[in-house]
N, C-alpha and C. Protein backbone atom coordinates (compact mmCIF):
# COMPACT_ATOMS: atom_id res chain seq x y z
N UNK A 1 20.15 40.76 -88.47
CA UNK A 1 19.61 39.45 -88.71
C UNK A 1 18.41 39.17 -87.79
N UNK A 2 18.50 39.68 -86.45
CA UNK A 2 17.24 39.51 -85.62
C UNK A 2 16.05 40.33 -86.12
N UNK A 3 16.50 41.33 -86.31
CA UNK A 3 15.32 41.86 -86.95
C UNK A 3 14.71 41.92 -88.60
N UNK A 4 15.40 40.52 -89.05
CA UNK A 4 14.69 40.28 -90.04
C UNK A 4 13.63 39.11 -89.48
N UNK A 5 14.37 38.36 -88.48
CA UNK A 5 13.50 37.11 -88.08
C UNK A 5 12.17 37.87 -87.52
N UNK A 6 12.44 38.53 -86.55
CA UNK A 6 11.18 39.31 -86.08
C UNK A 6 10.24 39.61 -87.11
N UNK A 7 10.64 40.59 -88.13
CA UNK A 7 9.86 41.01 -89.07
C UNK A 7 9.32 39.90 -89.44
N UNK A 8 9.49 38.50 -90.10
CA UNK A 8 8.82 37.50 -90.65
C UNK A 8 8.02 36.71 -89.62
N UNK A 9 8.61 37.00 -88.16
CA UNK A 9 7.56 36.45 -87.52
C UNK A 9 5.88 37.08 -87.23
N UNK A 10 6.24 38.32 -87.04
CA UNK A 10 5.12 39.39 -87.13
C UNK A 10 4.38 39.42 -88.40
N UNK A 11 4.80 38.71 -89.54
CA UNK A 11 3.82 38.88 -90.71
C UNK A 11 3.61 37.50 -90.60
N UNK A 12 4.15 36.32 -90.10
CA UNK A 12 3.32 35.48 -90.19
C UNK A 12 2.73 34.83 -88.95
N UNK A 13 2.53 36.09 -88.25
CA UNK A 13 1.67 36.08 -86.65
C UNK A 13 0.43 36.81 -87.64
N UNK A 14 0.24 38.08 -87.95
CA UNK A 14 -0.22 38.67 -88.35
C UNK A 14 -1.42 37.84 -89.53
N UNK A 15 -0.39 37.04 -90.22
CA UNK A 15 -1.30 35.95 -91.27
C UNK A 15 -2.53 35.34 -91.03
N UNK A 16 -1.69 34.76 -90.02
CA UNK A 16 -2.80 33.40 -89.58
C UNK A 16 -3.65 34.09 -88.84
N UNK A 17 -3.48 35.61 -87.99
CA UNK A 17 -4.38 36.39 -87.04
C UNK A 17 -5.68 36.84 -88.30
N UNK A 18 -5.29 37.09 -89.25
CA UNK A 18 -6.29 37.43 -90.40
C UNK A 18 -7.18 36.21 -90.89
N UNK A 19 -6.54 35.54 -91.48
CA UNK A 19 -6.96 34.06 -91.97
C UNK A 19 -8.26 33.38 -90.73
N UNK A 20 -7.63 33.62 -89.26
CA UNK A 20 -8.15 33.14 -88.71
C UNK A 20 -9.59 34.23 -88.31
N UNK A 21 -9.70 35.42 -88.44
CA UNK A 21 -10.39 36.08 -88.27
C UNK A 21 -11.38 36.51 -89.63
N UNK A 22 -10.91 36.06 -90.50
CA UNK A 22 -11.98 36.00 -91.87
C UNK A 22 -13.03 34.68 -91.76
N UNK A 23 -11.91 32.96 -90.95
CA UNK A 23 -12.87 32.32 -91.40
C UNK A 23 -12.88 31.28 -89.48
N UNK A 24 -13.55 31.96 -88.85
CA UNK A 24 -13.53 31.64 -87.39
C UNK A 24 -13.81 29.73 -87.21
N UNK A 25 -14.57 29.61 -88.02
CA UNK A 25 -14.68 27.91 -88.33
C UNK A 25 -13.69 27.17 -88.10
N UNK A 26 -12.47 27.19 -88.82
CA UNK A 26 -11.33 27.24 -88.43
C UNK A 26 -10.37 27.28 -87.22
N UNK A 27 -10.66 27.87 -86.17
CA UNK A 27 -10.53 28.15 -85.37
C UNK A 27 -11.43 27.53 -84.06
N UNK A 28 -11.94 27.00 -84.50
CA UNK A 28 -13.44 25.90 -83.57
C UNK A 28 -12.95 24.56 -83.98
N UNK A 29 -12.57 24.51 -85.58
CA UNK A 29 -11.99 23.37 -85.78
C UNK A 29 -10.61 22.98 -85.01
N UNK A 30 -10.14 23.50 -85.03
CA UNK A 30 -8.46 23.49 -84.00
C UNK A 30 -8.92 22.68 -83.11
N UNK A 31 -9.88 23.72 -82.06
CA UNK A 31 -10.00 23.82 -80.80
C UNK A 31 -10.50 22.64 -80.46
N UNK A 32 -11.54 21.74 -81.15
CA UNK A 32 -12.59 20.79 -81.30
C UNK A 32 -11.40 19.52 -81.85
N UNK A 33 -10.50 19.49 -82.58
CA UNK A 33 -9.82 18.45 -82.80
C UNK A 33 -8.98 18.30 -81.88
N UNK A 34 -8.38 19.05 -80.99
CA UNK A 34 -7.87 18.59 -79.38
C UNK A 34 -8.71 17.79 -78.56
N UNK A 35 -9.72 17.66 -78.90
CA UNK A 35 -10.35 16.88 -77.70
C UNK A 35 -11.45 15.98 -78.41
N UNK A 36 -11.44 15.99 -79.48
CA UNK A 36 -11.96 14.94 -80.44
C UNK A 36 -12.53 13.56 -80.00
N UNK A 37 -10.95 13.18 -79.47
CA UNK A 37 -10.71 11.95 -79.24
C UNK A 37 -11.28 11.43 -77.92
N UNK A 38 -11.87 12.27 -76.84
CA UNK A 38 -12.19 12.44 -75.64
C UNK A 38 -13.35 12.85 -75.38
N UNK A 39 -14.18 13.11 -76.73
CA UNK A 39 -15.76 13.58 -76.79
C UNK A 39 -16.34 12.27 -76.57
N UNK A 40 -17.45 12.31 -75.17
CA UNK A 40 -18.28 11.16 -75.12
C UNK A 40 -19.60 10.62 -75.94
N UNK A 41 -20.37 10.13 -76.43
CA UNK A 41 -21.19 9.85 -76.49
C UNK A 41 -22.37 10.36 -75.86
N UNK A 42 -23.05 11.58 -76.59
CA UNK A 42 -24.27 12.42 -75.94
C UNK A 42 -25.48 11.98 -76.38
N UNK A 43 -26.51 11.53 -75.65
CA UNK A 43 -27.89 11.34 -75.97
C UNK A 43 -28.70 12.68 -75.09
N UNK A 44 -29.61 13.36 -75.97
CA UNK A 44 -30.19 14.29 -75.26
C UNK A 44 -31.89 14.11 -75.43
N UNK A 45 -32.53 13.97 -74.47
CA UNK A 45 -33.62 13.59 -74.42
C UNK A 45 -34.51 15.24 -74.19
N UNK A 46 -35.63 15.44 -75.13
CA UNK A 46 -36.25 16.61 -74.66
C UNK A 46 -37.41 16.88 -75.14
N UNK A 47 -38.41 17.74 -75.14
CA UNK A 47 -39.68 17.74 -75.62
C UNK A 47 -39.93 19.17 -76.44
N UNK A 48 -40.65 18.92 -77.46
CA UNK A 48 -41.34 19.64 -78.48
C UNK A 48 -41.94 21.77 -77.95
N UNK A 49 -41.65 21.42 -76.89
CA UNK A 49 -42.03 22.75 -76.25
C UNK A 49 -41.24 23.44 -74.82
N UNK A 50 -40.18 22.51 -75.14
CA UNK A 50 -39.06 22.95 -74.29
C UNK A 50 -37.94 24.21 -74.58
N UNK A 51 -38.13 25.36 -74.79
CA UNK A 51 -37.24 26.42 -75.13
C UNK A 51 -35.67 26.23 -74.58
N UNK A 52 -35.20 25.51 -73.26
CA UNK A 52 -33.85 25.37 -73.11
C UNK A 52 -33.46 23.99 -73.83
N UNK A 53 -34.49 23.71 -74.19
CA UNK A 53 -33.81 22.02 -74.76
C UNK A 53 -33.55 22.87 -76.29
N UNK A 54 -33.74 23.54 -77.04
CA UNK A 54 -33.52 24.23 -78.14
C UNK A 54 -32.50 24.95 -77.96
N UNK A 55 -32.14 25.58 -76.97
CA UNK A 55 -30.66 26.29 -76.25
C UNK A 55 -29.31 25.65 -76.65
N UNK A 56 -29.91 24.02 -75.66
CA UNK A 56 -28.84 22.98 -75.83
C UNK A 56 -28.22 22.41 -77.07
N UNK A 57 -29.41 22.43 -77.63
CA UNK A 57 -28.99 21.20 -78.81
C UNK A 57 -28.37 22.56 -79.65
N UNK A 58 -28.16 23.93 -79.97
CA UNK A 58 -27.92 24.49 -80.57
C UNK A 58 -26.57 25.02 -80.03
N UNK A 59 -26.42 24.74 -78.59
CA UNK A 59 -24.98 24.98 -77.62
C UNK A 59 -24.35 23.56 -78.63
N UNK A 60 -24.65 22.14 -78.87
CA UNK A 60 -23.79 21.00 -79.52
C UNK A 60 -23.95 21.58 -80.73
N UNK A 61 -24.33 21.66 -81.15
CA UNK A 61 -24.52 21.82 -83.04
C UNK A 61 -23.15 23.39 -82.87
N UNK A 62 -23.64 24.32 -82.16
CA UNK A 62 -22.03 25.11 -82.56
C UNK A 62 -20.49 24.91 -82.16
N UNK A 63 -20.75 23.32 -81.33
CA UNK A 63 -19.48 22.85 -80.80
C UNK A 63 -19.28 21.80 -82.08
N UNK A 64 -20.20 21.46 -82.52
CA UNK A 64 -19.51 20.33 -83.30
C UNK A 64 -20.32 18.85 -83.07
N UNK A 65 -20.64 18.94 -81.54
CA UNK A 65 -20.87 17.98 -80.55
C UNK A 65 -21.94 17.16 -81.26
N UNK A 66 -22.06 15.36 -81.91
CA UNK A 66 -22.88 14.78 -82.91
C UNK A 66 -23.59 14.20 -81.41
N UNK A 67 -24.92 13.85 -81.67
CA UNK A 67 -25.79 13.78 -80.08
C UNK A 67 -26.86 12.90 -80.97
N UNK A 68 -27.71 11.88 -80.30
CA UNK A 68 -28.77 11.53 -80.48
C UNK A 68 -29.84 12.10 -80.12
N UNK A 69 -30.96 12.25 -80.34
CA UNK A 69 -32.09 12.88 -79.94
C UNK A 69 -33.32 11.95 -79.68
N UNK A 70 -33.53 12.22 -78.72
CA UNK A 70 -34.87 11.62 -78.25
C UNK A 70 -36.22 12.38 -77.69
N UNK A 71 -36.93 11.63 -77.65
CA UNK A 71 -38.16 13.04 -77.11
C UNK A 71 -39.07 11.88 -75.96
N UNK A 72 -39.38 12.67 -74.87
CA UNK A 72 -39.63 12.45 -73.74
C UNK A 72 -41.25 12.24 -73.65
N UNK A 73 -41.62 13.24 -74.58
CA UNK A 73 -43.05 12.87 -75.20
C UNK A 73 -43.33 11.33 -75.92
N UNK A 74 -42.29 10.51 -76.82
CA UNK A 74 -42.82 9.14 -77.05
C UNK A 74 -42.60 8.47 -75.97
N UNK A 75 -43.79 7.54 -76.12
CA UNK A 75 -43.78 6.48 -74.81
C UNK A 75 -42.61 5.74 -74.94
N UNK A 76 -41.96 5.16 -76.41
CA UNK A 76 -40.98 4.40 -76.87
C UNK A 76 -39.28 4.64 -76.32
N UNK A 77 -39.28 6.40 -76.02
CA UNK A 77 -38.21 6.73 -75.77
C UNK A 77 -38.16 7.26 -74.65
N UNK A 78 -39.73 7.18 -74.12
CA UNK A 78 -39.53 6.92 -71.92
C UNK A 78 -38.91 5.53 -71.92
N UNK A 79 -39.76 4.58 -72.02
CA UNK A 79 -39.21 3.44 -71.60
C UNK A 79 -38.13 2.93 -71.96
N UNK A 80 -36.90 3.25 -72.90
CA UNK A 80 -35.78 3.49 -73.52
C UNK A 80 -35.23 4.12 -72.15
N UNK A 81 -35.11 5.47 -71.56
CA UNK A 81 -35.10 6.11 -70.82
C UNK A 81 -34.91 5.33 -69.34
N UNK A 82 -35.81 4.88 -68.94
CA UNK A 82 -35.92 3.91 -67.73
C UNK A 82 -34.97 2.87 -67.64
N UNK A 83 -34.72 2.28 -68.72
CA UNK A 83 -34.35 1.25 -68.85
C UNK A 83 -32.61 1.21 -68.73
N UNK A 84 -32.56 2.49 -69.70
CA UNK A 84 -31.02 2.91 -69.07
C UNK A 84 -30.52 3.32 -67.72
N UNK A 85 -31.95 4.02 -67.25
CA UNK A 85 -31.22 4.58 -65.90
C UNK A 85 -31.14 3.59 -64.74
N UNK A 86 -31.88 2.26 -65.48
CA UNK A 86 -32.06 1.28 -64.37
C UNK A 86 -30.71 0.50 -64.58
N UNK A 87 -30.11 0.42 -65.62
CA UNK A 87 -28.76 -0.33 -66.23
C UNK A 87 -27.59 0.36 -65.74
N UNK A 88 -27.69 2.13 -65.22
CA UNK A 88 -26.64 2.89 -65.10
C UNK A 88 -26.85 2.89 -63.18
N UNK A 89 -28.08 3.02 -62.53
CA UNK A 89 -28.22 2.69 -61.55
C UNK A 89 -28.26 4.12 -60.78
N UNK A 90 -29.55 4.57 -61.89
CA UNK A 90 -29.34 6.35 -61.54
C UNK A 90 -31.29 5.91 -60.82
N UNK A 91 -30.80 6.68 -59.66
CA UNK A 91 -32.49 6.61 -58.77
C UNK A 91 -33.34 8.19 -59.26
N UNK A 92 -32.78 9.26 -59.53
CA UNK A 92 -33.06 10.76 -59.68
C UNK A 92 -34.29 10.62 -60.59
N UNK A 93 -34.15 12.12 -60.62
CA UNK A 93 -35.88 12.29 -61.47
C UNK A 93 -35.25 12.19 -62.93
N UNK A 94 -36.59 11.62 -63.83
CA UNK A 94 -36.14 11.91 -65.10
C UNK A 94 -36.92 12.65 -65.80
N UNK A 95 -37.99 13.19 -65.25
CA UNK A 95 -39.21 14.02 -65.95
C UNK A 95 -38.73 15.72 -66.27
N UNK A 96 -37.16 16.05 -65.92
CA UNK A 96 -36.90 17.27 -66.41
C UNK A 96 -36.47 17.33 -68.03
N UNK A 97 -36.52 18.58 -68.35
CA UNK A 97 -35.63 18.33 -69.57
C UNK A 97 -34.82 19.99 -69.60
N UNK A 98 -33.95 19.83 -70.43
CA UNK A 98 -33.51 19.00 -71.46
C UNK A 98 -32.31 17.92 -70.41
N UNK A 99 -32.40 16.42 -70.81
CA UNK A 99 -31.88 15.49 -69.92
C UNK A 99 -31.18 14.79 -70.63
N UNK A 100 -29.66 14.97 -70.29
CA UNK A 100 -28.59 14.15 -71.01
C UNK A 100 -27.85 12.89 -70.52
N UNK A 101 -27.89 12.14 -71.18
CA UNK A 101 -27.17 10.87 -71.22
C UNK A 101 -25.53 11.06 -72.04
N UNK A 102 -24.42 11.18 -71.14
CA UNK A 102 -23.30 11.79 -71.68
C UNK A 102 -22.10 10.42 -71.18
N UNK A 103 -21.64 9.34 -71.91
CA UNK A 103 -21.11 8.44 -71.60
C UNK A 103 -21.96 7.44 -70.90
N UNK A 104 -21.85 7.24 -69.61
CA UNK A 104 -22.55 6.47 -68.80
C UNK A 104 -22.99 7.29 -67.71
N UNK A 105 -23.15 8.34 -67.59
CA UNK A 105 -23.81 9.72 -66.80
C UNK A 105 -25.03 10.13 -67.13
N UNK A 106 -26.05 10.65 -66.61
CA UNK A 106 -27.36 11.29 -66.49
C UNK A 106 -27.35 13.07 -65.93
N UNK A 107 -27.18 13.22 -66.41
CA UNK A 107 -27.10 15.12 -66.28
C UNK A 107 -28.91 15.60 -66.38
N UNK A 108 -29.49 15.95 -65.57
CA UNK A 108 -30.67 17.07 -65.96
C UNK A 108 -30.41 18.35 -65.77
N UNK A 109 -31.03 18.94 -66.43
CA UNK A 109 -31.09 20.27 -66.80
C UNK A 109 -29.63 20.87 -67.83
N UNK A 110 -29.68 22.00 -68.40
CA UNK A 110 -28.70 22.77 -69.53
C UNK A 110 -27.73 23.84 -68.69
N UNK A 111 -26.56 23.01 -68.00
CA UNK A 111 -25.17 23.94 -67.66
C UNK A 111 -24.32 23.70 -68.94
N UNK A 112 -24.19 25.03 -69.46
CA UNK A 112 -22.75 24.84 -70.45
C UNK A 112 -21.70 24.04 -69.93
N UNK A 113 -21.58 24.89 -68.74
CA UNK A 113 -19.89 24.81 -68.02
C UNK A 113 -19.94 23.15 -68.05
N UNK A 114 -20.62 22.46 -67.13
CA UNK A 114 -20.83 21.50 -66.76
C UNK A 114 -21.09 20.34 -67.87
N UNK A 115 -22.09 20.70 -68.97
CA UNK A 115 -21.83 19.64 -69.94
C UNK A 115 -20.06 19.86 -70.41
N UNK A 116 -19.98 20.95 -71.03
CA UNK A 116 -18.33 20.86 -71.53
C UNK A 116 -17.58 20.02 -71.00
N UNK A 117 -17.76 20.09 -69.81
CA UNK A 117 -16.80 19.19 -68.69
C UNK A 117 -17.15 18.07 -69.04
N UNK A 118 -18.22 17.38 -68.55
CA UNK A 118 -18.71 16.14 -69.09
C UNK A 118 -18.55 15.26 -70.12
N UNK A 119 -19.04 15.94 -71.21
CA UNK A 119 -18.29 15.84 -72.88
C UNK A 119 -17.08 15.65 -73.10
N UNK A 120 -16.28 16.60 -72.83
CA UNK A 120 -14.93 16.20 -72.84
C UNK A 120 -14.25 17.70 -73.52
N UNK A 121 -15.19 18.57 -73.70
CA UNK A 121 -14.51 19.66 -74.47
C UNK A 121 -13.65 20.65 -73.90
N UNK A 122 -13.87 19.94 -73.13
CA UNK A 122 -13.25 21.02 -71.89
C UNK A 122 -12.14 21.03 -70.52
N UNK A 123 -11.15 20.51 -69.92
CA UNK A 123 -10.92 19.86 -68.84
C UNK A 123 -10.97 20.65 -67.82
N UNK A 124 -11.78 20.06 -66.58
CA UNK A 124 -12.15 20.51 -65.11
C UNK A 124 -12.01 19.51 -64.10
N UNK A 125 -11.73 20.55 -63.02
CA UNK A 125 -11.34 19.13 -61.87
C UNK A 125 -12.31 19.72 -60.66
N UNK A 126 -12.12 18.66 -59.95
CA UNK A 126 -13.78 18.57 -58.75
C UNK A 126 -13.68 19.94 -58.15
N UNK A 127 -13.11 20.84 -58.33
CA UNK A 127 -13.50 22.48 -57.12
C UNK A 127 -14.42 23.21 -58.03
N UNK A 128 -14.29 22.63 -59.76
CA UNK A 128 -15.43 23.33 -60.94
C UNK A 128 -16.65 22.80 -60.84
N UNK A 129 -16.67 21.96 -60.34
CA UNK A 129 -18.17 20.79 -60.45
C UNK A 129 -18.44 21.42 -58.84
N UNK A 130 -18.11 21.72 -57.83
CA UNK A 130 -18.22 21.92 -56.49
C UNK A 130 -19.17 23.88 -56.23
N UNK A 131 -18.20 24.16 -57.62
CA UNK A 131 -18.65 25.26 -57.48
C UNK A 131 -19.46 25.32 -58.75
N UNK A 132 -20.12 24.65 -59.52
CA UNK A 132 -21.25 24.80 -60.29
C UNK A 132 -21.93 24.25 -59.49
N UNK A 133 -22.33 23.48 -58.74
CA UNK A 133 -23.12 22.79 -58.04
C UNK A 133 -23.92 23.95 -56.88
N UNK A 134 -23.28 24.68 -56.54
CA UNK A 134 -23.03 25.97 -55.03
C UNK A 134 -24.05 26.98 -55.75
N UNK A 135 -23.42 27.04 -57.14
CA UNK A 135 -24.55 28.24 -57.69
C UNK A 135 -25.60 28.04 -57.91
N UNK A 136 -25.64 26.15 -58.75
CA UNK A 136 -26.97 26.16 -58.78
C UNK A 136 -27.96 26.26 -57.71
N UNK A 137 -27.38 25.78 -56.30
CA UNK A 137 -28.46 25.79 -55.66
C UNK A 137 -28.66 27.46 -54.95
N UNK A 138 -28.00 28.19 -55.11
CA UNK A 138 -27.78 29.52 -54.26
C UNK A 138 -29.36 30.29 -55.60
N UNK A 139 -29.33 29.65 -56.29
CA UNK A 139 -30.51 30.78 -57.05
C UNK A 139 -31.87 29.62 -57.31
């Protein structure tokens, strides 16, 4: 009798290992509806000749991640820009890009690790942010 259960568990381990390996979408979908509910609000601000701001927005588009876009080049969406960081009470530079507005946070520059965290796709606690922080500045 156990080894009939086994046997049916192994073919329908085996199933879903196929299913899930024909259509990987699937499998992003899972992963992405766990934390759904916990994805913040991304605005990503960036310019027309920025090669990592094309990185980024293509790092959200294969998460799923729905983002506003702005460009740093209109005057309309600097002063948009200012205006938030003066409301959020961020003093830092804003002339980098690609520069995200993620909840009520200001992120510059494109860390995976670190947006994930941010976003919500991901959960990390302060020794991950301590030690993304260590690398960035070590290079």
């Amino acid at each position: 009798m156990k080894e009939a259960f086994f046997i049916l568990y192994v073919m329908l381990f085996c199933f879903v290992g196929a299913f899930a390996a024909c259509n990987p979408d699937v499998v992003k979908q899972w992963s992405t509806e766990e934390t759904s509910t916990k994805i913040k609000q991304v605005t990503i601000y960036s310019t027309s000749w920025c090669g990592w701001c094309v990185k980024a927005k293509k790092f959200l588009d294969d998460y799923g991640v729905k983002y506003a876009e702005k460009s740093l080049e209109s005057k309309e969406d600097r002063e948009e820009l200012v205006k938030i960081a003066e409301k959020l009470g961020y003093n830092g530079e804003l002339n980098a890009v690609p520069l995200f507005i993620v909840g009520e946070e200001i992120i510059l520059g494109f860390n995976p690790k670190e947006l994930m965290c941010k976003i919500g796709l991901k959960k990390c606690t302060l020794q991950h942010f301590q030690r993304a922080r260590s690398e960035l500045r070590s290079h």
